[in-house]
C-alpha atoms as a PDB file:
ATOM      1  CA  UNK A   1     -29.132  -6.078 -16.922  1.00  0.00           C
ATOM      2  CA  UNK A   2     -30.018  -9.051 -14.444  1.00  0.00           C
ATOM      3  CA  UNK A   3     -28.772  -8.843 -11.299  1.00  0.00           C
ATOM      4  CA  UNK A   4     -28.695 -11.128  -8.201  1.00  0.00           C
ATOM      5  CA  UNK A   5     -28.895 -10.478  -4.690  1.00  0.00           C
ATOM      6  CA  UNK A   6     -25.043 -11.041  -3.023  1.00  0.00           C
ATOM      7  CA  UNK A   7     -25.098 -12.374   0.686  1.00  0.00           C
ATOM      8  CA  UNK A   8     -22.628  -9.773   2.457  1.00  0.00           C
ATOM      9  CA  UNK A   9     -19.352 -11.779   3.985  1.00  0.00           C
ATOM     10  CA  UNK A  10     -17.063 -11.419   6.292  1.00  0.00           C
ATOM     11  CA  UNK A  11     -13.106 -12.258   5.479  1.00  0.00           C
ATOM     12  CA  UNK A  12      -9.999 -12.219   7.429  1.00  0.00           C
ATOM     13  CA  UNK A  13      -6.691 -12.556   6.624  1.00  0.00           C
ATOM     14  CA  UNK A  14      -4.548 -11.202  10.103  1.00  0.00           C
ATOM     15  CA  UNK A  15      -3.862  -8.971  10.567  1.00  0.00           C
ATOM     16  CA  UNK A  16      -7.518  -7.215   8.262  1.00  0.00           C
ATOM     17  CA  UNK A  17     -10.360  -7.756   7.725  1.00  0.00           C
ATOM     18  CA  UNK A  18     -12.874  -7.074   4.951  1.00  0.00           C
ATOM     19  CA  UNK A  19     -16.550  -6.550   6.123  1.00  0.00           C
ATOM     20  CA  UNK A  20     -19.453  -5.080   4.424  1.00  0.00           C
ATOM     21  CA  UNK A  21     -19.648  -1.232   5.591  1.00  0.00           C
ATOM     22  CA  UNK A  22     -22.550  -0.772   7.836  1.00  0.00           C
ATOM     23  CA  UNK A  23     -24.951   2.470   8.828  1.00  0.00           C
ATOM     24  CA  UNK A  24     -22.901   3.369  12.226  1.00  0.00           C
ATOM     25  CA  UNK A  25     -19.824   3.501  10.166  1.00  0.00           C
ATOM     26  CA  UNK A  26     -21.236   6.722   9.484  1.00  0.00           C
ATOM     27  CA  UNK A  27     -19.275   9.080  12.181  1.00  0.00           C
ATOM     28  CA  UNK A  28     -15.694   7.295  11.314  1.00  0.00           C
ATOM     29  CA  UNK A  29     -16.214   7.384   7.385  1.00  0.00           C
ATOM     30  CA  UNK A  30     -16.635  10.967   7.276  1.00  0.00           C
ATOM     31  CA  UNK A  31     -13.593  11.017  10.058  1.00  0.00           C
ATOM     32  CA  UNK A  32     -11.568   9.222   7.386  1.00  0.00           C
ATOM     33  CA  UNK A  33     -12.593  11.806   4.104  1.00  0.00           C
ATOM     34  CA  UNK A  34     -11.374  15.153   6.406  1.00  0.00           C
ATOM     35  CA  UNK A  35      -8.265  14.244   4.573  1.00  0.00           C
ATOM     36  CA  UNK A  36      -7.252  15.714   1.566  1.00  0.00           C
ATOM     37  CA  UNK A  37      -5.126  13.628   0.147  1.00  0.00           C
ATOM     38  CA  UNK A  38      -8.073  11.042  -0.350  1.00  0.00           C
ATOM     39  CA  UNK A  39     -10.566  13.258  -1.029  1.00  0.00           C
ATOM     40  CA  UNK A  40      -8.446  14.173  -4.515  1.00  0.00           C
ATOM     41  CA  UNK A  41      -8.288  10.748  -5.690  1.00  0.00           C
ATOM     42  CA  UNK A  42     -11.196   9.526  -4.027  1.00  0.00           C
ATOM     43  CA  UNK A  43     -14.880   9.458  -6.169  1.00  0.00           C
ATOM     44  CA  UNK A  44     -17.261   8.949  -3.203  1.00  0.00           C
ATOM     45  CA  UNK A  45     -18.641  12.231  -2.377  1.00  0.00           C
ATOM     46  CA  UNK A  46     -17.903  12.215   1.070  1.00  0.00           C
ATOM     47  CA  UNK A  47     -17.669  15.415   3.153  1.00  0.00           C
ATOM     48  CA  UNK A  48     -20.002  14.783   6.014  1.00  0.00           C
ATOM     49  CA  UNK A  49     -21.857  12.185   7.972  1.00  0.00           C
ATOM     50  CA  UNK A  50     -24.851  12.717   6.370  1.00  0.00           C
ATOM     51  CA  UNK A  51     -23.534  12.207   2.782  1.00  0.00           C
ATOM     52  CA  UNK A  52     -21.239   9.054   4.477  1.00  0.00           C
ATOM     53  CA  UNK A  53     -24.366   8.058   6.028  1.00  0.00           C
ATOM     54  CA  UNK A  54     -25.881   8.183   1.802  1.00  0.00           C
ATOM     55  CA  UNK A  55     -22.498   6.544   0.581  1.00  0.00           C
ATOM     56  CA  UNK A  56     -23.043   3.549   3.313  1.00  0.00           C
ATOM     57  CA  UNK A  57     -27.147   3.253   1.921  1.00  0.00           C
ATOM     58  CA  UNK A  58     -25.657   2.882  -1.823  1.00  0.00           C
ATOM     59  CA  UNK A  59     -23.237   0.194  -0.824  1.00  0.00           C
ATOM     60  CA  UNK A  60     -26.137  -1.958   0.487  1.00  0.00           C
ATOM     61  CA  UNK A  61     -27.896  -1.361  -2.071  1.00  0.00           C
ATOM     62  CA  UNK A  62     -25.047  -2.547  -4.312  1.00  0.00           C
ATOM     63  CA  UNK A  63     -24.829  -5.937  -2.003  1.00  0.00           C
ATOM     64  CA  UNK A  64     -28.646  -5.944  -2.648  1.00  0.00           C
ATOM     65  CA  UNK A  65     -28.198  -5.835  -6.276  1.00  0.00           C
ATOM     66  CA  UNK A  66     -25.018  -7.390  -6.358  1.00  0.00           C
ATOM     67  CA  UNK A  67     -23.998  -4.769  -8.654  1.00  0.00           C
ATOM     68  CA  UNK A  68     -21.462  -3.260  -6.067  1.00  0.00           C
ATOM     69  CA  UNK A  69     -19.531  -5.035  -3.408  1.00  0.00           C
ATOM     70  CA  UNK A  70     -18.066  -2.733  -0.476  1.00  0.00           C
ATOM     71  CA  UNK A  71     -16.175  -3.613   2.344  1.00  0.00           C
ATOM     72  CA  UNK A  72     -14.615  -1.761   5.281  1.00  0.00           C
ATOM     73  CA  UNK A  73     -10.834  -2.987   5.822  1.00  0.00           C
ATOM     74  CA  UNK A  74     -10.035  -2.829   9.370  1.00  0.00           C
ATOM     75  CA  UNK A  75      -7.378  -2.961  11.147  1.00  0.00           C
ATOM     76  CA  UNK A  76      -7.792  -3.866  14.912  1.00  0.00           C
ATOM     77  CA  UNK A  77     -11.274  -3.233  14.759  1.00  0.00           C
ATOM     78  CA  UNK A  78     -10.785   0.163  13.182  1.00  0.00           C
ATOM     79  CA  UNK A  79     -11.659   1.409   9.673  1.00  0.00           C
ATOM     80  CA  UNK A  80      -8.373   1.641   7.790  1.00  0.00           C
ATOM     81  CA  UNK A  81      -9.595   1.484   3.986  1.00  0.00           C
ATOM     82  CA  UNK A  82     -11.982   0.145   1.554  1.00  0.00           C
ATOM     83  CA  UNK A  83     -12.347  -2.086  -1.386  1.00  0.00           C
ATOM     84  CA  UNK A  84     -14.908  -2.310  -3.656  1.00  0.00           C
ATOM     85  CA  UNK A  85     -15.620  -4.829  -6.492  1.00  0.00           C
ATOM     86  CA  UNK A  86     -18.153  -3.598  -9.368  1.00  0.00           C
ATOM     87  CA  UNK A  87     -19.695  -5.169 -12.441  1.00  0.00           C
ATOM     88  CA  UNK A  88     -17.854  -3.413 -15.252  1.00  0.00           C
ATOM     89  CA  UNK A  89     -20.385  -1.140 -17.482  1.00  0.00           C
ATOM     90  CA  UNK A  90     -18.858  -2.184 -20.445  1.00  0.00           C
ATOM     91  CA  UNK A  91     -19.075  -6.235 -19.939  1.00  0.00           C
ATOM     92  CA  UNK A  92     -21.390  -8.823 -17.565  1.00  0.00           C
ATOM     93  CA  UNK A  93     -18.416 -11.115 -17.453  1.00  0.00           C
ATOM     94  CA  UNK A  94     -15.809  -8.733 -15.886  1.00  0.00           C
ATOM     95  CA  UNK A  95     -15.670  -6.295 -12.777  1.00  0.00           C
ATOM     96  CA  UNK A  96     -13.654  -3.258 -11.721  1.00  0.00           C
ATOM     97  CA  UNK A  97     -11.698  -3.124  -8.163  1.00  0.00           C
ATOM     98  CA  UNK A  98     -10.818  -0.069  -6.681  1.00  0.00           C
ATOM     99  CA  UNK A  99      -9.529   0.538  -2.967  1.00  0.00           C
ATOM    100  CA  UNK A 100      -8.311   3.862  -0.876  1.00  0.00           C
ATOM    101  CA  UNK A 101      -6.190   3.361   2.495  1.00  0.00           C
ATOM    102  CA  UNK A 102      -6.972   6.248   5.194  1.00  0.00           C
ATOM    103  CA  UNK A 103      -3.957   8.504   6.374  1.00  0.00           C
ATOM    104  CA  UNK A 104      -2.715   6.457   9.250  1.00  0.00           C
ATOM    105  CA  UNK A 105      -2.548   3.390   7.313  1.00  0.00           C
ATOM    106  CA  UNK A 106      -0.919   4.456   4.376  1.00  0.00           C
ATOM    107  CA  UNK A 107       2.603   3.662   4.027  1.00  0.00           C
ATOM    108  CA  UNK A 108       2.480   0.519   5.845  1.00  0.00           C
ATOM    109  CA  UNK A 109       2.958  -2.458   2.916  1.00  0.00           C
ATOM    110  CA  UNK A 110      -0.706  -2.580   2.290  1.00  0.00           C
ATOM    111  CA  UNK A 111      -2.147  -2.694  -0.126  1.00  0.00           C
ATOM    112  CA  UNK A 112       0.579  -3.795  -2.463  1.00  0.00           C
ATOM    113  CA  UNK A 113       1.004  -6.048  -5.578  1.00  0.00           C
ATOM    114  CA  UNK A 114       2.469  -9.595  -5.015  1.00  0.00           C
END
């Protein structure tokens, strides 16, 4: 399958913002899986910062391949969640989007369908 390089952006819609996850998101990614609740519906095999520290190297590659887009939602500068967008397996012409929320942002009216 072709793929094409995606330049990583930067969106903001008050009061979150979506940015690409970077390496020293590391510590506060691992921080955010010592939570059960996410870890059982969560895929990303997160336990640690040295496997977040792996998770964050396979998101840029994704942005590298465009095959994977991952951002970091933040809330006042802090990690709250994450959304990715992924070419679908099955087709070129569609993609998957899956999210999580951490623990202390859950229950506050995002995410939520219109």
């Amino acid at each position: 399958m072709h793929t094409v390089p995606i330049t990583p952006v930067q969106l903001t819609a008050p009061p979150l913002t979506l940015r690409p996850w970077a390496p020293e998101d590391a510590p506060v990614l691992a921080a955010l899986y010592d939570d059960e609740a996410l870890r059982r519906w969560a895929s990303a095999p997160i336990h640690d910062e040295p496997s977040a520290a792996r998770w964050l190297a396979e998101q840029r590659h994704g942005w590298e391949t465009g095959e994977r887009l991952a951002f970091a939602v933040e809330e006042d500068d802090r990690p709250a969640g994450g959304v990715v967008l992924k070419r679908s397996a099955t087709t070129a012409a569609t993609a998957e989007v899956g999210y999580w929320t951490a623990a202390h942002a859950r229950g506050r009216e995002w995410p939520r369908a219109p």
